[in-house]
PDB file of N, CA and C in Angstrom:
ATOM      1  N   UNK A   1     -96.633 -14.373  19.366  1.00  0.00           N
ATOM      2  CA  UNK A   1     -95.507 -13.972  18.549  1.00  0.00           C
ATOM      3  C   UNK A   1     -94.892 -12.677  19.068  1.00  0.00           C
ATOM      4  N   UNK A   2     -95.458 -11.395  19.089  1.00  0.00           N
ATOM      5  CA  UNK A   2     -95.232 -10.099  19.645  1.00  0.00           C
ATOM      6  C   UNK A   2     -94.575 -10.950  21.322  1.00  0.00           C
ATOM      7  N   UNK A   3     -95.073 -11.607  22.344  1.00  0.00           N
ATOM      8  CA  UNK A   3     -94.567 -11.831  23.233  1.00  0.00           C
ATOM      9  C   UNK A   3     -93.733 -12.142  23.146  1.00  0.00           C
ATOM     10  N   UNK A   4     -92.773 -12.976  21.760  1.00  0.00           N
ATOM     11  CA  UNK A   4     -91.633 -13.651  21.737  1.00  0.00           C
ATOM     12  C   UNK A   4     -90.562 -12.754  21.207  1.00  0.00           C
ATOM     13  N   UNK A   5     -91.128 -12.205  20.475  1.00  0.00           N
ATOM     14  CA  UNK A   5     -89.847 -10.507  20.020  1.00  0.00           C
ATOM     15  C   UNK A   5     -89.630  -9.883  21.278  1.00  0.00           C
ATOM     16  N   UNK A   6     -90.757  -9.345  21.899  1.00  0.00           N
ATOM     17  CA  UNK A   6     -90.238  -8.312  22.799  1.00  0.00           C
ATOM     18  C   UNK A   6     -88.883  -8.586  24.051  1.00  0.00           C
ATOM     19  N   UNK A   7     -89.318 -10.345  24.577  1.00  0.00           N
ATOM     20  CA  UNK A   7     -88.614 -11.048  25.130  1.00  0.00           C
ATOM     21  C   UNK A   7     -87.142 -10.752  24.692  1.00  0.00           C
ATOM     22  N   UNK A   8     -87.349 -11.475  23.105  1.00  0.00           N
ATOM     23  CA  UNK A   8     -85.767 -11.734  22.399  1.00  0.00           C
ATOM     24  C   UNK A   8     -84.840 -10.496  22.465  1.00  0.00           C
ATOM     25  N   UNK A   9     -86.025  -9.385  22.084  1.00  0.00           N
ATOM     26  CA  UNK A   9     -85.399  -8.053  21.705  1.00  0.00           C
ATOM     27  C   UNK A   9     -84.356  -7.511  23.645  1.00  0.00           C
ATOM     28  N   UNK A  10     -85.658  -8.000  24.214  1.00  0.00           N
ATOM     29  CA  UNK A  10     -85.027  -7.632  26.118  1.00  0.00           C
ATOM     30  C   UNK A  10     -83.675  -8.611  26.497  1.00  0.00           C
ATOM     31  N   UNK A  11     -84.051  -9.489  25.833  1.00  0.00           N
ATOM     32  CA  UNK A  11     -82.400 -10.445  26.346  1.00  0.00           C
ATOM     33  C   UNK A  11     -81.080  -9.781  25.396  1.00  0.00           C
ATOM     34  N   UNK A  12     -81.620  -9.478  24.349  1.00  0.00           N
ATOM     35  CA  UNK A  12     -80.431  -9.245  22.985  1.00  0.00           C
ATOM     36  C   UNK A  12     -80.065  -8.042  24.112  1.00  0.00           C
ATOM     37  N   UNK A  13     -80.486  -7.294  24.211  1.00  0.00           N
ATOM     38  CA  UNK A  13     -80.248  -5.606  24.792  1.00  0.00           C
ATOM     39  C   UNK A  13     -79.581  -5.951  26.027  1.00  0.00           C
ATOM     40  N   UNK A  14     -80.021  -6.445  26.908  1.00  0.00           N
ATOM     41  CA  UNK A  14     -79.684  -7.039  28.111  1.00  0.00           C
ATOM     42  C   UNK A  14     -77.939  -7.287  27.963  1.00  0.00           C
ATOM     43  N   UNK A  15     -77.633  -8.796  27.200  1.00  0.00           N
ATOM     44  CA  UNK A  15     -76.765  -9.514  27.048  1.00  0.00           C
ATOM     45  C   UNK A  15     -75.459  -7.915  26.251  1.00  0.00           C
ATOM     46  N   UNK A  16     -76.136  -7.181  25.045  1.00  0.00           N
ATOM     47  CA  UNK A  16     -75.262  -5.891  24.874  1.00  0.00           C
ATOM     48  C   UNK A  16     -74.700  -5.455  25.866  1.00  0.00           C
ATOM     49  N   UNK A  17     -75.623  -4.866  26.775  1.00  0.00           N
ATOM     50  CA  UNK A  17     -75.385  -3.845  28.047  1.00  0.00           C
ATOM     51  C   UNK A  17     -73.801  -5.152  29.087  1.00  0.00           C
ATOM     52  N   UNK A  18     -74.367  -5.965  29.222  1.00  0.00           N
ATOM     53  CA  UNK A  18     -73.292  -6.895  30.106  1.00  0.00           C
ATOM     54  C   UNK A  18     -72.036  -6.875  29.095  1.00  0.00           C
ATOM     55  N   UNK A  19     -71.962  -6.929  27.604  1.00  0.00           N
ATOM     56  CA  UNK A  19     -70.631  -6.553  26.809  1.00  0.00           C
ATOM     57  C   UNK A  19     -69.896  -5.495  26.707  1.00  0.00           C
ATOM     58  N   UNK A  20     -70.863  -4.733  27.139  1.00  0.00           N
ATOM     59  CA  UNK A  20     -70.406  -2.910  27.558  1.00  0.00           C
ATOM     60  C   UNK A  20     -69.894  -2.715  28.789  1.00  0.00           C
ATOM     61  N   UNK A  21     -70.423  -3.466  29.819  1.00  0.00           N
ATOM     62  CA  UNK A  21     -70.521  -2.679  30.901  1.00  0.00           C
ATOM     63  C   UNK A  21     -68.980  -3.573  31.826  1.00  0.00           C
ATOM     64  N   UNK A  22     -68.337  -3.825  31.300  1.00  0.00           N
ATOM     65  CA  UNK A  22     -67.102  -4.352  32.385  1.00  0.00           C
ATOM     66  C   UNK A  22     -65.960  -3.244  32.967  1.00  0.00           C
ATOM     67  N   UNK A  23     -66.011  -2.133  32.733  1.00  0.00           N
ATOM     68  CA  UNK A  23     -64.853  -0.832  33.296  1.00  0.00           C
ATOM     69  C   UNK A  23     -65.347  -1.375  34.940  1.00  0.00           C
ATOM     70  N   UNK A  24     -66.278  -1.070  34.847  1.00  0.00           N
ATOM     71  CA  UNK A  24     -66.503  -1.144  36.823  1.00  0.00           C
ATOM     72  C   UNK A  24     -67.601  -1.686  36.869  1.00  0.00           C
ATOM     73  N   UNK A  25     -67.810  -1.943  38.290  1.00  0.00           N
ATOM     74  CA  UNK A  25     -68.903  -2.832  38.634  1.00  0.00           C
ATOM     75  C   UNK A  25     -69.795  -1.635  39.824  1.00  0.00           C
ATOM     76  N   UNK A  26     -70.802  -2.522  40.545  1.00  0.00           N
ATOM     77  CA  UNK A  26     -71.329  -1.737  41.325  1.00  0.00           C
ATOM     78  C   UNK A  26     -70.991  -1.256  42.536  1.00  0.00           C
ATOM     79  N   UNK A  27     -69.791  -1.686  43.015  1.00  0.00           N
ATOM     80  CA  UNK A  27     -69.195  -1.436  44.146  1.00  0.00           C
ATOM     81  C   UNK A  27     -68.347  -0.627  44.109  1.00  0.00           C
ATOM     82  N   UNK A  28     -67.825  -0.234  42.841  1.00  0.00           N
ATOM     83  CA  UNK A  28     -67.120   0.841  42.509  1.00  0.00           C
ATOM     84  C   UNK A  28     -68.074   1.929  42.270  1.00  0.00           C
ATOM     85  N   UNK A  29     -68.740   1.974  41.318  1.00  0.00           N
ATOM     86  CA  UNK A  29     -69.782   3.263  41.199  1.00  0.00           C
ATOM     87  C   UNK A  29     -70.318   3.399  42.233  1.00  0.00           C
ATOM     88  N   UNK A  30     -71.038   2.579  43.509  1.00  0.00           N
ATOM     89  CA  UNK A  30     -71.096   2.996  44.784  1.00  0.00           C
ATOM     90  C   UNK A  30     -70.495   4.481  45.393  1.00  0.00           C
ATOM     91  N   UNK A  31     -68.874   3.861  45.654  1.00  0.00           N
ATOM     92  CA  UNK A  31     -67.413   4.281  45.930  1.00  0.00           C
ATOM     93  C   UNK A  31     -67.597   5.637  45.428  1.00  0.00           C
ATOM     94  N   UNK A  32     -67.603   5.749  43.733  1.00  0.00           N
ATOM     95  CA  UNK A  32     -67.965   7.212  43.317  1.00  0.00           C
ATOM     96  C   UNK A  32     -69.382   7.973  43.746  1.00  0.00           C
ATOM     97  N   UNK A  33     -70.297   7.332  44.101  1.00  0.00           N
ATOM     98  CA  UNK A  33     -71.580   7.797  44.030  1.00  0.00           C
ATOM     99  C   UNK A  33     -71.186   8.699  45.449  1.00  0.00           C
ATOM    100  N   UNK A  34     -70.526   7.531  46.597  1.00  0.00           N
ATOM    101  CA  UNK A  34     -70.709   8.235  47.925  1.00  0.00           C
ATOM    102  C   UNK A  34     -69.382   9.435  48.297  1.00  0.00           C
ATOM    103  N   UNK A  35     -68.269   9.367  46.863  1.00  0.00           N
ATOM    104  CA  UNK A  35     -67.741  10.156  47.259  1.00  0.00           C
ATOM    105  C   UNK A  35     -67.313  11.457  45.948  1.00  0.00           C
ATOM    106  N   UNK A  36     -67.045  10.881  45.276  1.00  0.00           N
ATOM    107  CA  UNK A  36     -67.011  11.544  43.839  1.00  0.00           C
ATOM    108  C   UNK A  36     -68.667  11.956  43.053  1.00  0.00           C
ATOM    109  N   UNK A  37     -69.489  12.746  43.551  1.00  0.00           N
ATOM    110  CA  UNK A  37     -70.866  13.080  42.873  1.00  0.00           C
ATOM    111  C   UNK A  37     -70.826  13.282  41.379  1.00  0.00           C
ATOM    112  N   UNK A  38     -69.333  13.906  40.873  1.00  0.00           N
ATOM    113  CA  UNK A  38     -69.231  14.436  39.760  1.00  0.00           C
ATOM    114  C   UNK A  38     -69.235  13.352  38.855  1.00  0.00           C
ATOM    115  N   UNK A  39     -67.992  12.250  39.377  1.00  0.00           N
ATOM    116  CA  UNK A  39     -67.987  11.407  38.352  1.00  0.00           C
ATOM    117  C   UNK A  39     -69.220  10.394  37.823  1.00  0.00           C
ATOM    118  N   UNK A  40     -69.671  10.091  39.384  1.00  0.00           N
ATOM    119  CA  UNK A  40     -70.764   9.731  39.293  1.00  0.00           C
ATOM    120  C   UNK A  40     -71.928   9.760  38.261  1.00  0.00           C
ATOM    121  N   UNK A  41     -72.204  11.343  38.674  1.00  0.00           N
ATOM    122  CA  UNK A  41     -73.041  12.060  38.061  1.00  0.00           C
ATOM    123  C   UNK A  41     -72.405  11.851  35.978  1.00  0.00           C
ATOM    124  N   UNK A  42     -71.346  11.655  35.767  1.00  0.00           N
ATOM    125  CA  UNK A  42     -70.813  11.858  33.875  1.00  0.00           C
ATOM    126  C   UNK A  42     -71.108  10.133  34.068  1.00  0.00           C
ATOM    127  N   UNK A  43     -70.644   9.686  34.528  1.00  0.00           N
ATOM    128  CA  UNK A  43     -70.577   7.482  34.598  1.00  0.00           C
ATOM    129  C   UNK A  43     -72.073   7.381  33.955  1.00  0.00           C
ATOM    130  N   UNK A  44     -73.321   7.547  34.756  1.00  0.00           N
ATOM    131  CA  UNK A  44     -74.834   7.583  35.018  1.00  0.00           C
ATOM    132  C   UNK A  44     -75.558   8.009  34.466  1.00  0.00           C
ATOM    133  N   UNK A  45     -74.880   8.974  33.457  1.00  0.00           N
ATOM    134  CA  UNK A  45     -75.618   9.783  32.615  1.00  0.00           C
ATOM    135  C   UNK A  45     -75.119   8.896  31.142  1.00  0.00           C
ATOM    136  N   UNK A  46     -74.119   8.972  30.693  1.00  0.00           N
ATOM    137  CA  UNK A  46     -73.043   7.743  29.946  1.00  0.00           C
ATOM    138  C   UNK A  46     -73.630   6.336  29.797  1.00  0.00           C
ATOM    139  N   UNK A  47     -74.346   5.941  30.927  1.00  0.00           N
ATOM    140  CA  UNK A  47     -74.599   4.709  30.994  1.00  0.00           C
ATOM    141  C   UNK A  47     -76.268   4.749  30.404  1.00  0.00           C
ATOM    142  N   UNK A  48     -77.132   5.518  30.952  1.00  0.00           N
ATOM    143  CA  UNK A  48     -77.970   6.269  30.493  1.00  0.00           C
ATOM    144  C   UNK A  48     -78.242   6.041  29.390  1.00  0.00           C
ATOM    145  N   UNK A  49     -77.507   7.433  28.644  1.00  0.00           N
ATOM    146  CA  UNK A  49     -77.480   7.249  26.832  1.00  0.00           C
ATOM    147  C   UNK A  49     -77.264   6.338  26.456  1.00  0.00           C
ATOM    148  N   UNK A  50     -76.649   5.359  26.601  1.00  0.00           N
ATOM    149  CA  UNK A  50     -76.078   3.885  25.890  1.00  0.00           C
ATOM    150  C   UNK A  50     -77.481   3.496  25.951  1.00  0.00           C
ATOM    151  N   UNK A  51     -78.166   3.274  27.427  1.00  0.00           N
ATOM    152  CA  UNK A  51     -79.237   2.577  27.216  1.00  0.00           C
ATOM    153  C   UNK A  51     -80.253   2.838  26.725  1.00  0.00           C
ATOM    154  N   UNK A  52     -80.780   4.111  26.429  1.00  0.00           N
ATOM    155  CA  UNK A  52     -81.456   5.056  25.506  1.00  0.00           C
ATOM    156  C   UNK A  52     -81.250   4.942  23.916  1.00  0.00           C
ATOM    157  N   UNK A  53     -80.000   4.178  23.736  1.00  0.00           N
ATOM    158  CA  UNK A  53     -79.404   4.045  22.032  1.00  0.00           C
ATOM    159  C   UNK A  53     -79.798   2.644  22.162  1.00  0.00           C
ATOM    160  N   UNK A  54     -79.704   1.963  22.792  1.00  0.00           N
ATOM    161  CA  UNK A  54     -79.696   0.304  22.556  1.00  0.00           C
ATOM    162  C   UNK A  54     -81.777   0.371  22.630  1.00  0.00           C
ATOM    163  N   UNK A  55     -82.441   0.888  23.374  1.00  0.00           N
ATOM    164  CA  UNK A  55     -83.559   0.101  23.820  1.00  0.00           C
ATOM    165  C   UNK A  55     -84.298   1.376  23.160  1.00  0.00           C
ATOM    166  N   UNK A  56     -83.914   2.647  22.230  1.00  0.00           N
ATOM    167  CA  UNK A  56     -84.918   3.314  21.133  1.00  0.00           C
ATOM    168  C   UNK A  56     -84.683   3.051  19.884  1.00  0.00           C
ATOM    169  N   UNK A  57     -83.259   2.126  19.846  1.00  0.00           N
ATOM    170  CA  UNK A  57     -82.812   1.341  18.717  1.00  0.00           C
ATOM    171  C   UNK A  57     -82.196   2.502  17.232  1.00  0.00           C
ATOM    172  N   UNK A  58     -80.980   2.822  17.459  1.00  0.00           N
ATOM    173  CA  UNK A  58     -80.326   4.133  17.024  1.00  0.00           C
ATOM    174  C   UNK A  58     -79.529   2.902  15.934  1.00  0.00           C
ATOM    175  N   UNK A  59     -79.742   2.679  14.729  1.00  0.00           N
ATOM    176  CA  UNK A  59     -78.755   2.863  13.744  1.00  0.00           C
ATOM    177  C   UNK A  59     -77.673   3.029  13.857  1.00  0.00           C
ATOM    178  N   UNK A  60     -76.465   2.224  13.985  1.00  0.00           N
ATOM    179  CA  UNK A  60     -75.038   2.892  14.308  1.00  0.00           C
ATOM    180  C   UNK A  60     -74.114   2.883  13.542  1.00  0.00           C
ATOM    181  N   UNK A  61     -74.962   2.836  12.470  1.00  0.00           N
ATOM    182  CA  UNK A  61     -74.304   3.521  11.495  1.00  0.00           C
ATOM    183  C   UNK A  61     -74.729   4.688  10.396  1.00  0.00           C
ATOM    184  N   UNK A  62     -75.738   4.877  10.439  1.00  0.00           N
ATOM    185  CA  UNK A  62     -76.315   6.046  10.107  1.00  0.00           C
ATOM    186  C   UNK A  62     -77.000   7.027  10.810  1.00  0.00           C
ATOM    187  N   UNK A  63     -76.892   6.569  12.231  1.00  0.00           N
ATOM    188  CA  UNK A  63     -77.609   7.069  13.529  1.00  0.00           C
ATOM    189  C   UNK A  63     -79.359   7.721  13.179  1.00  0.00           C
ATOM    190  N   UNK A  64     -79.996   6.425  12.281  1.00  0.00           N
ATOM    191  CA  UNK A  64     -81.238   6.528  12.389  1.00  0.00           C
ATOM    192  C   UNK A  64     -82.128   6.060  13.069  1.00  0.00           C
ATOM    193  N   UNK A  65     -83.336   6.809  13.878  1.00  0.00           N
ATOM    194  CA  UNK A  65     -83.975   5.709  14.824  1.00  0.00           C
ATOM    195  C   UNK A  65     -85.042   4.612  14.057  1.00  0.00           C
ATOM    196  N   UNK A  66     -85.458   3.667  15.240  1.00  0.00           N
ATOM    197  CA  UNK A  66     -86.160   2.664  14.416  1.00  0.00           C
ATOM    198  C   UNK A  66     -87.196   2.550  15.693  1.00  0.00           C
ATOM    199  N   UNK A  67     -88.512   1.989  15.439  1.00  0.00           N
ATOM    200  CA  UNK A  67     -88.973   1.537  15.999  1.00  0.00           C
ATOM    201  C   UNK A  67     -89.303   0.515  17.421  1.00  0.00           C
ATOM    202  N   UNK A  68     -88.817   0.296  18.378  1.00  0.00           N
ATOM    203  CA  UNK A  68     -88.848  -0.761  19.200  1.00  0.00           C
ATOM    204  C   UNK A  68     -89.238  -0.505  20.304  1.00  0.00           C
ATOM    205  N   UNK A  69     -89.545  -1.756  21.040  1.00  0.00           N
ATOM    206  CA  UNK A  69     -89.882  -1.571  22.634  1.00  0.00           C
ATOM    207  C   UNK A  69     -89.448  -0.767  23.618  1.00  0.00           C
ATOM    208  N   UNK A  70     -89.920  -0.148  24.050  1.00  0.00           N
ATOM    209  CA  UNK A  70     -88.978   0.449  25.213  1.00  0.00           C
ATOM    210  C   UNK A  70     -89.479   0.249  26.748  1.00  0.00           C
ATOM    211  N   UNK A  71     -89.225   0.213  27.426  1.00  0.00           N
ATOM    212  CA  UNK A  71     -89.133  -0.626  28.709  1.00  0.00           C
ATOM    213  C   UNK A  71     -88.686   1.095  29.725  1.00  0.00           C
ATOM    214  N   UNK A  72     -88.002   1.372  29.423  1.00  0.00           N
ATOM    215  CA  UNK A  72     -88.101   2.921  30.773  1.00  0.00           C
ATOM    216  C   UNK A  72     -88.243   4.137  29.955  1.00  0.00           C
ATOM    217  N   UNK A  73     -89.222   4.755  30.710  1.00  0.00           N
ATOM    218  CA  UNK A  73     -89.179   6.399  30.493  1.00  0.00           C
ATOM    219  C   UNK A  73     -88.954   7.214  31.467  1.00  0.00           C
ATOM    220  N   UNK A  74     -88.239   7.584  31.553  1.00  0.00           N
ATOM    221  CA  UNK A  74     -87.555   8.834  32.441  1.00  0.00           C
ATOM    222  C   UNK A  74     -88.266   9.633  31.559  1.00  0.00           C
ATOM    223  N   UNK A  75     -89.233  10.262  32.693  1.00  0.00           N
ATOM    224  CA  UNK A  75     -89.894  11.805  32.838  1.00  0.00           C
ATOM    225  C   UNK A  75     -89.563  12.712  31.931  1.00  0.00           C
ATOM    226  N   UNK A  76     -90.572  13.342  30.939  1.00  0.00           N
ATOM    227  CA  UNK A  76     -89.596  14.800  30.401  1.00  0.00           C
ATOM    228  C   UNK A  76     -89.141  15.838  31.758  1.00  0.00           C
ATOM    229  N   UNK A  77     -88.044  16.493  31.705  1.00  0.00           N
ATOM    230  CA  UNK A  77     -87.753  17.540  32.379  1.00  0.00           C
ATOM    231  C   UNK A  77     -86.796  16.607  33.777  1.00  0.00           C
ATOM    232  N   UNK A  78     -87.089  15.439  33.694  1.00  0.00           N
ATOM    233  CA  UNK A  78     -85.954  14.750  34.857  1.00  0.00           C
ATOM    234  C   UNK A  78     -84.434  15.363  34.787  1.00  0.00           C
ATOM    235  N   UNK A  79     -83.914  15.715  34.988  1.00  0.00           N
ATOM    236  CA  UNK A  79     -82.508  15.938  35.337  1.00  0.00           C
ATOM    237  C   UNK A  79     -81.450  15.116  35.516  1.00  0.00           C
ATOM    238  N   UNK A  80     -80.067  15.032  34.817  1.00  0.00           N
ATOM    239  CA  UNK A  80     -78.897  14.172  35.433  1.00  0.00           C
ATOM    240  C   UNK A  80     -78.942  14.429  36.629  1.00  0.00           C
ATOM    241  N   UNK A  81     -79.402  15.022  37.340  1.00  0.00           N
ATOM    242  CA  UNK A  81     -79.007  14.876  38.796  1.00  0.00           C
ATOM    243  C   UNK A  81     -79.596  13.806  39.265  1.00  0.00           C
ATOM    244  N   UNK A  82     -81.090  13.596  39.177  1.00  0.00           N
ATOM    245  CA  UNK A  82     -82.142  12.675  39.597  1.00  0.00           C
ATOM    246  C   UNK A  82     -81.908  11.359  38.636  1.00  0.00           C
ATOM    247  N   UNK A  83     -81.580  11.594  37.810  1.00  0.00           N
ATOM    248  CA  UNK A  83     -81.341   9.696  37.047  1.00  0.00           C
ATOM    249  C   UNK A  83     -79.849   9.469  38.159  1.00  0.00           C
ATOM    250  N   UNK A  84     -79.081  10.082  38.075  1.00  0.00           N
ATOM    251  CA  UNK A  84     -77.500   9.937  38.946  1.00  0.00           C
ATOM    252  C   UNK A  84     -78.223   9.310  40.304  1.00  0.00           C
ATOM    253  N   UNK A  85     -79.156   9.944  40.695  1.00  0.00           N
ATOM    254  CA  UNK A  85     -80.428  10.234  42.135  1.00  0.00           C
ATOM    255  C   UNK A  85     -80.726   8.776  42.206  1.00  0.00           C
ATOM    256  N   UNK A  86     -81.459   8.504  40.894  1.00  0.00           N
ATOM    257  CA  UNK A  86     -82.194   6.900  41.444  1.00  0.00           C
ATOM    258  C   UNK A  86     -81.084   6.141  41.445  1.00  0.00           C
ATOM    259  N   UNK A  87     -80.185   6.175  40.557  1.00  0.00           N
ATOM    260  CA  UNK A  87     -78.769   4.688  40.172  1.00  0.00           C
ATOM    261  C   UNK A  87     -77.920   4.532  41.710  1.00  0.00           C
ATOM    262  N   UNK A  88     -77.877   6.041  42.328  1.00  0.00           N
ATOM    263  CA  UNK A  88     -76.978   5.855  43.412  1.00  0.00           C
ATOM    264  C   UNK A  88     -77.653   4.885  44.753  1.00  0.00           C
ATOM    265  N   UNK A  89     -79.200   5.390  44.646  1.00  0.00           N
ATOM    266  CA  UNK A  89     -80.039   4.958  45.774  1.00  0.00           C
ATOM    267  C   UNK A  89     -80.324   3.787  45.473  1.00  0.00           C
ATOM    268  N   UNK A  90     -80.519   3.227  44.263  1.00  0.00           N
ATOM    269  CA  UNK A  90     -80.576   1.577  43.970  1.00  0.00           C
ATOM    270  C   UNK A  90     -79.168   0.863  44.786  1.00  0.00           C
ATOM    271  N   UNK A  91     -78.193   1.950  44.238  1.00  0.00           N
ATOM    272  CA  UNK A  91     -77.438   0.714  44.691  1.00  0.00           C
ATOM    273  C   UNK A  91     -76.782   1.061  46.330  1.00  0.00           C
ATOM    274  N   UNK A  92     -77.035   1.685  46.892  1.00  0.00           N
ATOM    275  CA  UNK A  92     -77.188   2.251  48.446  1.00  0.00           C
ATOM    276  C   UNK A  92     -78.037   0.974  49.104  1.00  0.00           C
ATOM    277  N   UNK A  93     -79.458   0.668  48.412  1.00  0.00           N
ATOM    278  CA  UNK A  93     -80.293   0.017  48.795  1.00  0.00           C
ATOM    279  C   UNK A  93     -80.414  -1.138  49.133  1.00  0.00           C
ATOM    280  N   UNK A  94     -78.972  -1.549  47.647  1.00  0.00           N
ATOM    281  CA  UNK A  94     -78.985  -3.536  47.057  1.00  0.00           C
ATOM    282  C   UNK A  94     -77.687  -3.548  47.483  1.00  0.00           C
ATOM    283  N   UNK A  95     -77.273  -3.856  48.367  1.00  0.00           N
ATOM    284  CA  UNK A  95     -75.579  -3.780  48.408  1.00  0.00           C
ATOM    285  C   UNK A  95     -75.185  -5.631  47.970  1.00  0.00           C
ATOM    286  N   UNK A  96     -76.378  -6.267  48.136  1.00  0.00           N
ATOM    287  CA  UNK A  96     -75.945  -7.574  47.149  1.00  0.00           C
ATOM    288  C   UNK A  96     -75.779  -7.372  46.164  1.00  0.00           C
ATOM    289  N   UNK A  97     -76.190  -6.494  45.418  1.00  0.00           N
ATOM    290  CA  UNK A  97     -76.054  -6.640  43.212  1.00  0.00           C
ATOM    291  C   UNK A  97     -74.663  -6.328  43.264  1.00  0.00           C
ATOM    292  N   UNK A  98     -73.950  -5.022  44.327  1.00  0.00           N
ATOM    293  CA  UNK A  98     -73.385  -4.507  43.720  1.00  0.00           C
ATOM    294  C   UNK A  98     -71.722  -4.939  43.248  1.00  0.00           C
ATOM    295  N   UNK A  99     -72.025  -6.303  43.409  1.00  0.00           N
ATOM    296  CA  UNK A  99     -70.476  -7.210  42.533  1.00  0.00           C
ATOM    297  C   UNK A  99     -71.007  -7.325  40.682  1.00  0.00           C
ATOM    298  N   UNK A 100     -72.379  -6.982  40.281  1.00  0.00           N
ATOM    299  CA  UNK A 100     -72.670  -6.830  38.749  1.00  0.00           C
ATOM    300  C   UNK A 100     -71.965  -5.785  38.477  1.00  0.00           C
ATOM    301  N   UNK A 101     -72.050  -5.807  37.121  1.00  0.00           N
ATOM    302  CA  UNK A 101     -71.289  -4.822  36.606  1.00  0.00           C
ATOM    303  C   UNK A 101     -72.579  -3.292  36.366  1.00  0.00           C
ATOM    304  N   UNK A 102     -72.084  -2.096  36.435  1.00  0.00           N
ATOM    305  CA  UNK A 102     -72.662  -0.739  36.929  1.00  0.00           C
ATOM    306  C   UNK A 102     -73.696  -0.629  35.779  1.00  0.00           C
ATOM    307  N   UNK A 103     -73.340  -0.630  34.510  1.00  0.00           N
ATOM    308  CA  UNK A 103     -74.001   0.343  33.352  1.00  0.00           C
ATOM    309  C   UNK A 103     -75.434  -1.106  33.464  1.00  0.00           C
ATOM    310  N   UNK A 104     -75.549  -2.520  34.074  1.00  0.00           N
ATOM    311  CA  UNK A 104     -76.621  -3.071  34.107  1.00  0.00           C
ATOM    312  C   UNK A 104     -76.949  -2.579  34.796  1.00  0.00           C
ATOM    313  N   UNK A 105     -76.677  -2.207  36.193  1.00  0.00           N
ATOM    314  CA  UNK A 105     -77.217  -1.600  37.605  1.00  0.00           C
ATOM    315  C   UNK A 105     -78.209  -0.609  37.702  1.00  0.00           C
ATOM    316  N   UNK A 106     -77.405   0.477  36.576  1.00  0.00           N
ATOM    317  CA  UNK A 106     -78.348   1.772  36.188  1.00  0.00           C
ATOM    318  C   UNK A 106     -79.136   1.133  35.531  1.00  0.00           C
ATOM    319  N   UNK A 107     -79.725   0.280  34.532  1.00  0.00           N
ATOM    320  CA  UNK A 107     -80.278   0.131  34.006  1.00  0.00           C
ATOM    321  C   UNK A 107     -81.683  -0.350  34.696  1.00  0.00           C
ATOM    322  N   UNK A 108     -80.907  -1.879  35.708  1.00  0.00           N
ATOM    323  CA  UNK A 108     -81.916  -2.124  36.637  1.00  0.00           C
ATOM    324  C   UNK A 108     -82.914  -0.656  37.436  1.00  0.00           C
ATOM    325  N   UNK A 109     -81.745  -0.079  37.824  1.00  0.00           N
ATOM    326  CA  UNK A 109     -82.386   1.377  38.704  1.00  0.00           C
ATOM    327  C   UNK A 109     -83.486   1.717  37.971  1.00  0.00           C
ATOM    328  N   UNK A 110     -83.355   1.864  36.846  1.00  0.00           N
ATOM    329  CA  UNK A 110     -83.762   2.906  36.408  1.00  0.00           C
ATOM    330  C   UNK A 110     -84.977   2.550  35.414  1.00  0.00           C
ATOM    331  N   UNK A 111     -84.979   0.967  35.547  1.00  0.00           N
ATOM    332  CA  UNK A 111     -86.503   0.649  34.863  1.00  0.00           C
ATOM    333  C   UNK A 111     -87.192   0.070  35.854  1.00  0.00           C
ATOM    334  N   UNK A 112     -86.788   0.374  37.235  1.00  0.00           N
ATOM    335  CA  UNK A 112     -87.573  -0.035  38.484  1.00  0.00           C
ATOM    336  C   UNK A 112     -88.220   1.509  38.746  1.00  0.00           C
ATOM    337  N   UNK A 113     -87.745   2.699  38.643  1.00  0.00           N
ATOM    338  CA  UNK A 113     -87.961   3.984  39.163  1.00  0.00           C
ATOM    339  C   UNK A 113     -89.207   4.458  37.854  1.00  0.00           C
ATOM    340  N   UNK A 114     -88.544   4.079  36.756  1.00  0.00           N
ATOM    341  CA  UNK A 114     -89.385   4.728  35.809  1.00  0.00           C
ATOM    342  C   UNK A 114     -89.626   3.676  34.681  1.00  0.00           C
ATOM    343  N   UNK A 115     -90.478   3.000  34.567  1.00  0.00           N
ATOM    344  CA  UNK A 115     -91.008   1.596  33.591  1.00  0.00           C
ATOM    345  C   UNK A 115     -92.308   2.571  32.915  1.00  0.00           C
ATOM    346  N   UNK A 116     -92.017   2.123  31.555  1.00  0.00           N
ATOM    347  CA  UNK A 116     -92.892   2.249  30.950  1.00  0.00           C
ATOM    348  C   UNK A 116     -94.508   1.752  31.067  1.00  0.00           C
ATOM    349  N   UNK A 117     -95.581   2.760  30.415  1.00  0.00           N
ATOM    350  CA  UNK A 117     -96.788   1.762  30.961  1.00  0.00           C
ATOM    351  C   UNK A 117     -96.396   0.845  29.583  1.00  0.00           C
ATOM    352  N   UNK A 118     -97.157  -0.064  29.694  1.00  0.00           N
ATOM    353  CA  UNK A 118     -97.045  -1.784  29.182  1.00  0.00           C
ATOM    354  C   UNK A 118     -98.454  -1.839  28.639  1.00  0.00           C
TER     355      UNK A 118
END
């Protein structure tokens, strides 16, 4: 049962993030990563928090937290520079993904760099 929530809960979140994430894709945040650091750096961090609200499960309408799975932890004391750090080098790395759309990309990055223990 617990195996079948956590699943549902990872696709529901998943399928969110792909309703969010159409401004740009990964070939564009690339584009900024290798030339614009700044924007980069606000996009990555943006994309970030979203996924930090969707997968610690924030109330959005009373902005209370709730209980749920979480799937990445980024380090206390990590820095926007270094989350900006892993999203750019993921996608430096995968130059196939990068026709998905970005705010999944970071996401991928960033529960490959830093996954929760399980």
């Amino acid at each position: 049962m617990r195996a079948k929530s956590v699943t549902a809960s990872a696709l529901l979140m998943l399928s969110t993030l792909s309703a969010q994430a159409g401004f740009f894709t990964g070939n564009e945040l690339h584009g900024f990563c290798t030339g614009q650091g700044s924007f980069a750096l606000a996009y990555i961090m943006g994309a970030a928090d979203t996924i930090n609200i969707d997968i610690l499960g924030i109330d959005k309408k009373t902005g209370q937290k709730f209980e749920q799975q979480r799937f990445i932890c980024v380090p206390p004391g990590a820095t926007g520079g270094q989350v900006r750090d892993v999203a750019c080098k993921y996608l430096s790395d995968h130059p196939e993904d990068r026709q998905l759309p970005a705010t999944w990309l970071v996401y991928r990055a960033l529960l490959i760099a830093w996954p929760c223990a399980q």
